[in-house]
N, C-alpha and C. Protein backbone atom coordinates (compact mmCIF):
# COMPACT_ATOMS: atom_id res chain seq x y z
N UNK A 1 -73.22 5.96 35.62
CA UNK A 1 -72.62 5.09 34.64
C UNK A 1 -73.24 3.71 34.77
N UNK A 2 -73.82 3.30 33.43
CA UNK A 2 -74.34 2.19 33.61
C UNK A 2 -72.73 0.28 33.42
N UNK A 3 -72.61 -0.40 33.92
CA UNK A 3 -71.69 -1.17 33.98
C UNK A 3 -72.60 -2.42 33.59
N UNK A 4 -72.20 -3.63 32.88
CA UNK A 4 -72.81 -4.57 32.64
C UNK A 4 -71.79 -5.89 32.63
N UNK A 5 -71.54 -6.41 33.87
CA UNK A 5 -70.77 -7.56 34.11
C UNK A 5 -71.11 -8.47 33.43
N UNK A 6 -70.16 -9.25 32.66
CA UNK A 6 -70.48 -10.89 32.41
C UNK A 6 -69.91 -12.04 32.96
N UNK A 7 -70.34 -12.71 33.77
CA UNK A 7 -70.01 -13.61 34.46
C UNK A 7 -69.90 -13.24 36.26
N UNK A 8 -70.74 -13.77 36.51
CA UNK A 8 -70.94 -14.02 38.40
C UNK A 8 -69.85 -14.92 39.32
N UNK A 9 -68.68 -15.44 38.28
CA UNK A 9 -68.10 -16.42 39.16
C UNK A 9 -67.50 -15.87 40.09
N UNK A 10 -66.06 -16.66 40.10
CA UNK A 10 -65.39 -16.19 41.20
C UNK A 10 -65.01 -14.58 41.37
N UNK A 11 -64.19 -14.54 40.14
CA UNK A 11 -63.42 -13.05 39.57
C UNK A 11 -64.34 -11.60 39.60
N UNK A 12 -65.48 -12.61 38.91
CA UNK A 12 -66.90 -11.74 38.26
C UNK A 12 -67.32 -11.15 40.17
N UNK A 13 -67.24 -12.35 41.33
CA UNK A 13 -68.20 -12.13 42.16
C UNK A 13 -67.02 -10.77 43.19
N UNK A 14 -65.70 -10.71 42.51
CA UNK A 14 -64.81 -9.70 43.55
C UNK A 14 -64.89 -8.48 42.44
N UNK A 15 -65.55 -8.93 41.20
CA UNK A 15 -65.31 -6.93 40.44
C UNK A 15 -66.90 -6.67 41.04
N UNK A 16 -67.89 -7.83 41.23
CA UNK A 16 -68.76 -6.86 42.07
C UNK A 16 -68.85 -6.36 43.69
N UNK A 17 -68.21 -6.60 43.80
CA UNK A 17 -68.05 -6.41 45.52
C UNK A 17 -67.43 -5.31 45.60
N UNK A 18 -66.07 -4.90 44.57
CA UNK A 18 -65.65 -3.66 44.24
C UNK A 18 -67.03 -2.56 43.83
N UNK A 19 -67.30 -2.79 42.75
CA UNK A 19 -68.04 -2.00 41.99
C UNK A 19 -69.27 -1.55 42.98
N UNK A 20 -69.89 -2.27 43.87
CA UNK A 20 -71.28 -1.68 45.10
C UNK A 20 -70.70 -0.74 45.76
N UNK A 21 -69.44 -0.22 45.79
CA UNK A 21 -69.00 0.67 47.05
C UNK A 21 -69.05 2.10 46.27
N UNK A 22 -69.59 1.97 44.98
CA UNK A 22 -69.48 3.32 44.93
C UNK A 22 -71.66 3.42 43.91
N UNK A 23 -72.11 3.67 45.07
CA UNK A 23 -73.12 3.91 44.63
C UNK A 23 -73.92 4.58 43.44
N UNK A 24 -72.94 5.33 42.88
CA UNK A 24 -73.19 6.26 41.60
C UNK A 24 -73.34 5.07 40.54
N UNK A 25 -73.37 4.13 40.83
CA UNK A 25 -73.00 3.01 39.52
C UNK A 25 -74.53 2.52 39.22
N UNK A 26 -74.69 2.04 38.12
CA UNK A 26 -76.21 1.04 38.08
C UNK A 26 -75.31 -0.33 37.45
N UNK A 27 -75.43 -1.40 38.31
CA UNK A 27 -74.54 -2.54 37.96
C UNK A 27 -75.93 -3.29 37.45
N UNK A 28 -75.36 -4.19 35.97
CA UNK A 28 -76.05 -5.18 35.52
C UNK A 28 -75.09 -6.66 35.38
N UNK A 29 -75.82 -7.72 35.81
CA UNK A 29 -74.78 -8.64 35.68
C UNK A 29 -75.55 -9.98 34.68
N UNK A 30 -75.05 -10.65 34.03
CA UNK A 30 -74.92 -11.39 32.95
C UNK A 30 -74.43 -12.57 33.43
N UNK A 31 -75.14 -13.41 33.52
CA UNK A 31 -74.73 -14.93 34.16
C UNK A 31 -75.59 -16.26 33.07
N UNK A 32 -74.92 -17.32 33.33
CA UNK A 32 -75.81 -18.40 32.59
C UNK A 32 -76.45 -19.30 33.45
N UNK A 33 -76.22 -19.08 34.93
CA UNK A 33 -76.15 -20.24 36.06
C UNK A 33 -77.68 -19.30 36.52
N UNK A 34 -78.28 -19.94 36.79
CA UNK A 34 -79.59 -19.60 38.33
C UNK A 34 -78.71 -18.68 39.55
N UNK A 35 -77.45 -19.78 40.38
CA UNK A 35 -77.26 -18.98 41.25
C UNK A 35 -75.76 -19.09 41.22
N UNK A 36 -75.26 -18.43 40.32
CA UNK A 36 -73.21 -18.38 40.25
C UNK A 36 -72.53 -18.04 41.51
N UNK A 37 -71.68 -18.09 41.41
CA UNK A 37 -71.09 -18.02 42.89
C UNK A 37 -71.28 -16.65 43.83
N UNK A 38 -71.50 -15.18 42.94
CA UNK A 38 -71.66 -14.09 43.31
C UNK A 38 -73.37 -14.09 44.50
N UNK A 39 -73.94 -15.02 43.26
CA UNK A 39 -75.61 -14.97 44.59
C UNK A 39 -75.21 -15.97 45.75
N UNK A 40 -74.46 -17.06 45.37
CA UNK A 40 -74.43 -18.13 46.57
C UNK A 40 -73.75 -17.32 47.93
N UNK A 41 -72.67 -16.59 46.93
CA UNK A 41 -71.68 -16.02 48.34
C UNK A 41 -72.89 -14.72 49.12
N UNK A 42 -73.96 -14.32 48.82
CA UNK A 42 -74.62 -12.81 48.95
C UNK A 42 -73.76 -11.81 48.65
N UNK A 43 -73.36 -11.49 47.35
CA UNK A 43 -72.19 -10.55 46.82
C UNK A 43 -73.74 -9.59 46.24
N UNK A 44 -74.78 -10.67 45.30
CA UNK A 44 -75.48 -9.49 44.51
C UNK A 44 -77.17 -11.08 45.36
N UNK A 45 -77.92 -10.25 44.93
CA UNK A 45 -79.06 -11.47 44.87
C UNK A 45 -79.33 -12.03 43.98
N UNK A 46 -79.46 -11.00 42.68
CA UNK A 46 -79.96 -12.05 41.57
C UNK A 46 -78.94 -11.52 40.41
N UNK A 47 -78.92 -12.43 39.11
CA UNK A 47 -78.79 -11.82 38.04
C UNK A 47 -79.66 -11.23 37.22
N UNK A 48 -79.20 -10.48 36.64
CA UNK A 48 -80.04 -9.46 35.63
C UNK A 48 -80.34 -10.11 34.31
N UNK A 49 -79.49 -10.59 33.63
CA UNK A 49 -79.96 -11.17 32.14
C UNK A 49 -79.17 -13.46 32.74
N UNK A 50 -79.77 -13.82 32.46
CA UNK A 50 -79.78 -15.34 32.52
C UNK A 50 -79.24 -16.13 31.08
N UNK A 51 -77.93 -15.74 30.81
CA UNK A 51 -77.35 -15.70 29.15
C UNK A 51 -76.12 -16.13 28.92
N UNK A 52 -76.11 -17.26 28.67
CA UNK A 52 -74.57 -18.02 27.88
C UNK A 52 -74.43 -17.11 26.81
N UNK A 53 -72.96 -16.50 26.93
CA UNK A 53 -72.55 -15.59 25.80
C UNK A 53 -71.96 -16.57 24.74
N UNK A 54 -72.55 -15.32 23.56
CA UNK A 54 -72.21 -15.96 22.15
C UNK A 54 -72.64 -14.19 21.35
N UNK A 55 -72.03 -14.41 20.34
CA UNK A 55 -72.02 -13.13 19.64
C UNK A 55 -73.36 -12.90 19.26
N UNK A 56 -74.27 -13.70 19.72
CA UNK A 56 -75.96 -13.39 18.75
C UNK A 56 -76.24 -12.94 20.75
N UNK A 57 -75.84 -13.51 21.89
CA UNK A 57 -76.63 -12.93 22.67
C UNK A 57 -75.87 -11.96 23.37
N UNK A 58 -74.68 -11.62 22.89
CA UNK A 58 -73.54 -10.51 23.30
C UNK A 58 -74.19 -9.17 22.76
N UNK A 59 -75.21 -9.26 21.59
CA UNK A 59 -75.57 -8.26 20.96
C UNK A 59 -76.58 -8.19 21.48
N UNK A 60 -77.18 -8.78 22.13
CA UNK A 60 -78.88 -8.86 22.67
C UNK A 60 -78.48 -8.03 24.08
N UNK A 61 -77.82 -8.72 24.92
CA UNK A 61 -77.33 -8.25 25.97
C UNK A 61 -77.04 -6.42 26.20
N UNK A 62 -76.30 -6.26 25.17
CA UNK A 62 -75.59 -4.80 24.74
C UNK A 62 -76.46 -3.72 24.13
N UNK A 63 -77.76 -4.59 23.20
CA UNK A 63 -78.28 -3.43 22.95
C UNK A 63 -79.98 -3.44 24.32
N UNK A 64 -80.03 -4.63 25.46
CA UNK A 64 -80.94 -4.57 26.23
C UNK A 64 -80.62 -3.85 27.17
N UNK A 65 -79.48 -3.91 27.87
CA UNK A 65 -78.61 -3.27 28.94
C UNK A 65 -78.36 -2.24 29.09
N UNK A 66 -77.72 -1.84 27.42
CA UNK A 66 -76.97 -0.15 27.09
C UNK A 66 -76.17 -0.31 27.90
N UNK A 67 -75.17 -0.58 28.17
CA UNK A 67 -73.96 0.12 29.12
C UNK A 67 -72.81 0.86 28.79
N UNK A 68 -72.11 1.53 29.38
CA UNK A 68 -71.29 2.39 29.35
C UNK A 68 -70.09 1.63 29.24
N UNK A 69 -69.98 0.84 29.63
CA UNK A 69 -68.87 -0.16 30.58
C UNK A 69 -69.05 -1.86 30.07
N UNK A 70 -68.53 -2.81 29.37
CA UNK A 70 -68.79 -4.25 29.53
C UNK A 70 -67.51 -4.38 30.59
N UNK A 71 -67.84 -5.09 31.62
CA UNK A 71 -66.78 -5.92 32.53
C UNK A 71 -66.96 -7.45 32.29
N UNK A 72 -66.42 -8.45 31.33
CA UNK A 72 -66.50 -9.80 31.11
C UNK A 72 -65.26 -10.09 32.38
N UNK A 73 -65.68 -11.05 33.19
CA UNK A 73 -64.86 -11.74 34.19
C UNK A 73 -63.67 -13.15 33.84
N UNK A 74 -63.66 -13.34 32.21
CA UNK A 74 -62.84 -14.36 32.07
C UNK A 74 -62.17 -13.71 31.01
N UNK A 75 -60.61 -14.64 30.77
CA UNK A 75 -60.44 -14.02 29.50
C UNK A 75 -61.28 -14.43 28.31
N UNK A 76 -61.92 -15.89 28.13
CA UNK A 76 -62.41 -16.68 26.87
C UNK A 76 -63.55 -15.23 26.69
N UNK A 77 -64.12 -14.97 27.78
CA UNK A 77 -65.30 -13.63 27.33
C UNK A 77 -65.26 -12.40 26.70
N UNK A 78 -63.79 -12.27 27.33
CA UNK A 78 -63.02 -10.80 26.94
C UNK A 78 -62.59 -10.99 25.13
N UNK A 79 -62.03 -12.11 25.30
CA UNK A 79 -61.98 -12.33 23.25
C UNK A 79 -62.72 -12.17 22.70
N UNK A 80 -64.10 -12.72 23.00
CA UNK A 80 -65.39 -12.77 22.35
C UNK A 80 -65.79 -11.66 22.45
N UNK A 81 -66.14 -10.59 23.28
CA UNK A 81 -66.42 -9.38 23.53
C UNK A 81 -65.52 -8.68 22.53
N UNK A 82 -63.88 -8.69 22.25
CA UNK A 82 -62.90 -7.91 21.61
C UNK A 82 -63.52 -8.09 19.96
N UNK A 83 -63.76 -9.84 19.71
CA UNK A 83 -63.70 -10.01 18.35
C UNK A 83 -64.55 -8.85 17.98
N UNK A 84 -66.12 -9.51 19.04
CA UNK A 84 -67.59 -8.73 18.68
C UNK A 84 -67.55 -7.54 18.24
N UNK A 85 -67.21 -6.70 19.23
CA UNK A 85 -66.67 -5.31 19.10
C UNK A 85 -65.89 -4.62 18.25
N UNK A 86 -65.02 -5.32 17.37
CA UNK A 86 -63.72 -5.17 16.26
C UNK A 86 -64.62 -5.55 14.97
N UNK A 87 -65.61 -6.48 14.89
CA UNK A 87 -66.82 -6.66 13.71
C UNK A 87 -67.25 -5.49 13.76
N UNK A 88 -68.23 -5.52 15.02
CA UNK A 88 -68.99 -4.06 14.60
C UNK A 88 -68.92 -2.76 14.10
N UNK A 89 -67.62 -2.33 14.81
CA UNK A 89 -66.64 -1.52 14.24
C UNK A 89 -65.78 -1.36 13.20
N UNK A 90 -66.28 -2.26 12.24
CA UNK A 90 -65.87 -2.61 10.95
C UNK A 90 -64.69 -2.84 10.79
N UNK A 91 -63.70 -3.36 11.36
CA UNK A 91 -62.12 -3.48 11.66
C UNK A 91 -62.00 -4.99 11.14
């Protein structure tokens, strides 16, 4: 299962610390910072896409990534992700 986190902060840096214990996973993570709190703490080393979300790079992200799974770590992300997702889906 591919998973594609957004946001490395705090929240973001304990759903990845969860998510490494089960190796079957391919984790991608989505950050806007160089080094968010997840690389400072050594939770992950790097991020995967380097991207302030917005619905033009929520779609960039989603169709570069493919994932199975979006995990956004805030709620303001999770709206934006819901609206995105409720457009596309013609709702």
């Amino acid at each position: 299962m591919r998973i594609l986190v957004i946001g490395a902060g705090h929240t973001g840096a304990q759903v990845l610390h969860q998510l490494q214990k089960n190796p079957a996973l391919t984790v991608m993570v989505a950050d806007p910072h160089d080094r968010p709190y997840a690389v400072e703490q050594g939770i992950i080393a790097s991020i995967d896409y380097r991207e302030s979300l917005t619905p033009l790079t929520l779609e960039y992200l989603l169709e570069k990534s493919k994932p199975d799974l979006v995990l956004p770590d805030s709620p303001g992300y999770q709206a934006l992700y819901s609206e995105i997702r409720n457009l596309s889906q013609g709702a």
